[in-house]
Protein backbone atom coordinates (compact mmCIF):
# COMPACT_ATOMS: atom_id res chain seq x y z
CA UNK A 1 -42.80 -105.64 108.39
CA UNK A 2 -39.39 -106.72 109.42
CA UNK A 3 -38.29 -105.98 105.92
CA UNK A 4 -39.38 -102.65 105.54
CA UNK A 5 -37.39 -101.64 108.81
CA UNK A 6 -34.21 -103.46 107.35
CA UNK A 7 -35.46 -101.30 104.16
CA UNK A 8 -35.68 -97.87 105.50
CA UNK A 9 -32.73 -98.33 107.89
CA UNK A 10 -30.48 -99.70 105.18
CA UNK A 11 -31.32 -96.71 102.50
CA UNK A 12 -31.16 -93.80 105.51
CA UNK A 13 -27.72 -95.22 105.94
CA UNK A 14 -26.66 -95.13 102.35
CA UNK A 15 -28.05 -91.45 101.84
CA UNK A 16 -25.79 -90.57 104.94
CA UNK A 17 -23.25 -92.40 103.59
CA UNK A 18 -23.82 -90.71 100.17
CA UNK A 19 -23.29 -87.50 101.54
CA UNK A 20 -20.38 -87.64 103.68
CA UNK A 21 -18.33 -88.23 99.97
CA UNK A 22 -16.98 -85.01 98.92
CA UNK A 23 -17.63 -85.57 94.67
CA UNK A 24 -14.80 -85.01 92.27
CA UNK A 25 -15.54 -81.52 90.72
CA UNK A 26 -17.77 -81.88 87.47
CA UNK A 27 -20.05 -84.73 88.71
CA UNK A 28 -22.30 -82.66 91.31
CA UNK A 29 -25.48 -84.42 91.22
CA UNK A 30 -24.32 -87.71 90.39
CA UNK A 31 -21.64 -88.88 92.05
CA UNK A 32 -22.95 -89.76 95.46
CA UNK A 33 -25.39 -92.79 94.02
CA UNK A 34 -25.38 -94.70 96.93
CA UNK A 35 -28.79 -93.95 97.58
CA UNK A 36 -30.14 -95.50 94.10
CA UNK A 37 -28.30 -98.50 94.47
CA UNK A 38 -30.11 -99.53 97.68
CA UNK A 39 -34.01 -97.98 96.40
CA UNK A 40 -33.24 -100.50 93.36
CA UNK A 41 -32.05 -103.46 95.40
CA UNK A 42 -34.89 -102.88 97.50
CA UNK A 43 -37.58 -102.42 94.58
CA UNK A 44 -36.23 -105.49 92.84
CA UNK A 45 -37.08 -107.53 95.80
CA UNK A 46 -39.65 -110.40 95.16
CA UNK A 47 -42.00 -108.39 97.74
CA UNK A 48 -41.26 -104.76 97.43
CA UNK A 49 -41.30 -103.47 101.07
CA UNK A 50 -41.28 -99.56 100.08
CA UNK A 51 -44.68 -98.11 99.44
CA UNK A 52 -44.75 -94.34 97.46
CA UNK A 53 -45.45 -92.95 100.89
CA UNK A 54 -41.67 -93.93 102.02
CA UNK A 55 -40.39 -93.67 98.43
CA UNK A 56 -41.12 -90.45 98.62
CA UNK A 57 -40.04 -89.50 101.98
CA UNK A 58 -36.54 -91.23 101.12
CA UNK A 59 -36.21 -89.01 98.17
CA UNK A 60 -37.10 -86.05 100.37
CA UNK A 61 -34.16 -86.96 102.51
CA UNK A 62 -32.05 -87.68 100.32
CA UNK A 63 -32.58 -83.84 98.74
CA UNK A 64 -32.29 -82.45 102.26
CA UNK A 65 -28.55 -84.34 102.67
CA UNK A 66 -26.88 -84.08 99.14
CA UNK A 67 -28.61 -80.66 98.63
CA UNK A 68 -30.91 -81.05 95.35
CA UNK A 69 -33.69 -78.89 94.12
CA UNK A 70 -36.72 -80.45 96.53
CA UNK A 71 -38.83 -83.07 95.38
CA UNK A 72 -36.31 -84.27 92.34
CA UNK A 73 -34.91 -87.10 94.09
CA UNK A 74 -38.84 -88.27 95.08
CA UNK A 75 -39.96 -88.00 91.31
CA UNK A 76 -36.81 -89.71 90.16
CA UNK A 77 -37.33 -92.91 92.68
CA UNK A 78 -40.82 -93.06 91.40
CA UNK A 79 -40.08 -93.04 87.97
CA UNK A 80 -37.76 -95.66 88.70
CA UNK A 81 -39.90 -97.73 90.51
CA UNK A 82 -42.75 -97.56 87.96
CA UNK A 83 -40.16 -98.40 85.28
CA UNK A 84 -38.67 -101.24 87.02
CA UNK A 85 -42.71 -102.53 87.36
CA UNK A 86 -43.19 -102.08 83.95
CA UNK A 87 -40.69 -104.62 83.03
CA UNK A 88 -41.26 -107.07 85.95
CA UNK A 89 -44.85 -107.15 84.02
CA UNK A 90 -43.11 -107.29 80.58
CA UNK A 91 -40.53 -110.28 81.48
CA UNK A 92 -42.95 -112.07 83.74
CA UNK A 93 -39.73 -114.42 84.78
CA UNK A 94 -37.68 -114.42 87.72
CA UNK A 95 -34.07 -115.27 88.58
CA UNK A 96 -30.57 -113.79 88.91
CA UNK A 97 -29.91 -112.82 85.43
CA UNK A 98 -33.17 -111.27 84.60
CA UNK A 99 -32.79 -109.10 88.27
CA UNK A 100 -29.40 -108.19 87.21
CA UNK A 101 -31.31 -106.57 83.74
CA UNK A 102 -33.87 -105.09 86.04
CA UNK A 103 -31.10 -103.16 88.59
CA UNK A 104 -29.39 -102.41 85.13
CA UNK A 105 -32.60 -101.21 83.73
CA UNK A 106 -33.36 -99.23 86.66
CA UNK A 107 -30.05 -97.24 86.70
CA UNK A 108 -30.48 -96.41 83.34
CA UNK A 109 -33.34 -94.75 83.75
CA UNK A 110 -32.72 -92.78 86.69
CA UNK A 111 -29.39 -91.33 85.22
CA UNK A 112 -30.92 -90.82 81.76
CA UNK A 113 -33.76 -88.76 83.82
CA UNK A 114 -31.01 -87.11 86.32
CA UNK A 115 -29.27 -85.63 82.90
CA UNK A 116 -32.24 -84.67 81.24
CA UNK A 117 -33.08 -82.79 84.57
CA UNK A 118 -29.93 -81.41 84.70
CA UNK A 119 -29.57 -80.05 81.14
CA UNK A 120 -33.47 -78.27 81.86
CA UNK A 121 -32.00 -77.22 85.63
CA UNK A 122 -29.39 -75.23 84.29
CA UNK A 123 -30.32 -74.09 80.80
CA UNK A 124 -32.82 -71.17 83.16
């Protein structure tokens, strides 16, 4: 339980954080990734303390502050998440290196999905 306080506080303050940055023109929707970096660490954890309820609600914040279409920032967390669970099944080992693929892993899938998005947001 302790955890998941230290969880949500720490992510709430990196989505505030996030959005106080003013991004350099040409990187709208990317450039504040504060908020990733802490849903992975968090994720990667040997007991993940976020359920999809607060996955979800973090994502839902996170659109509120940086100003995203509703709901994307939700769907990409969740992708992520599943994707990072995925491999934890595939590797089935633990230490430092293999976490390091896993956050590396996990970033490249939520940016890959966060262009994809993009190029479909703006092409209507």
């Amino acid at each position: 339980m302790q955890n998941r306080k230290l969880a949500i506080i720490s992510i709430i303050l990196l989505i505030i954080i996030g959005s106080v940055f003013i991004p350099p023109s040409g990187y709208s929707f990317l450039s504040p990734s504060f908020s990733i970096a802490g849903i992975v660490y968090w994720i990667i954890k040997k007991e993940c303390p976020l359920n999809n309820y607060l996955i979800f609600f973090l994502g839902l914040l996170n659109d509120f502050f940086i100003g995203t279409p509703i709901g994307s920032s939700s769907l990409f967390y969740f992708i992520v998440k599943e994707s990072i669970f995925i491999l934890e099944i595939r590797l089935k080992k633990r230490g430092i290196i293999f976490d390091l693929v896993k956050y590396i892993f996990g970033l490249t899938v939520y940016f890959s999905f966060v262009y994809i998005f993009i190029i479909i947001y703006f092409a209507n």
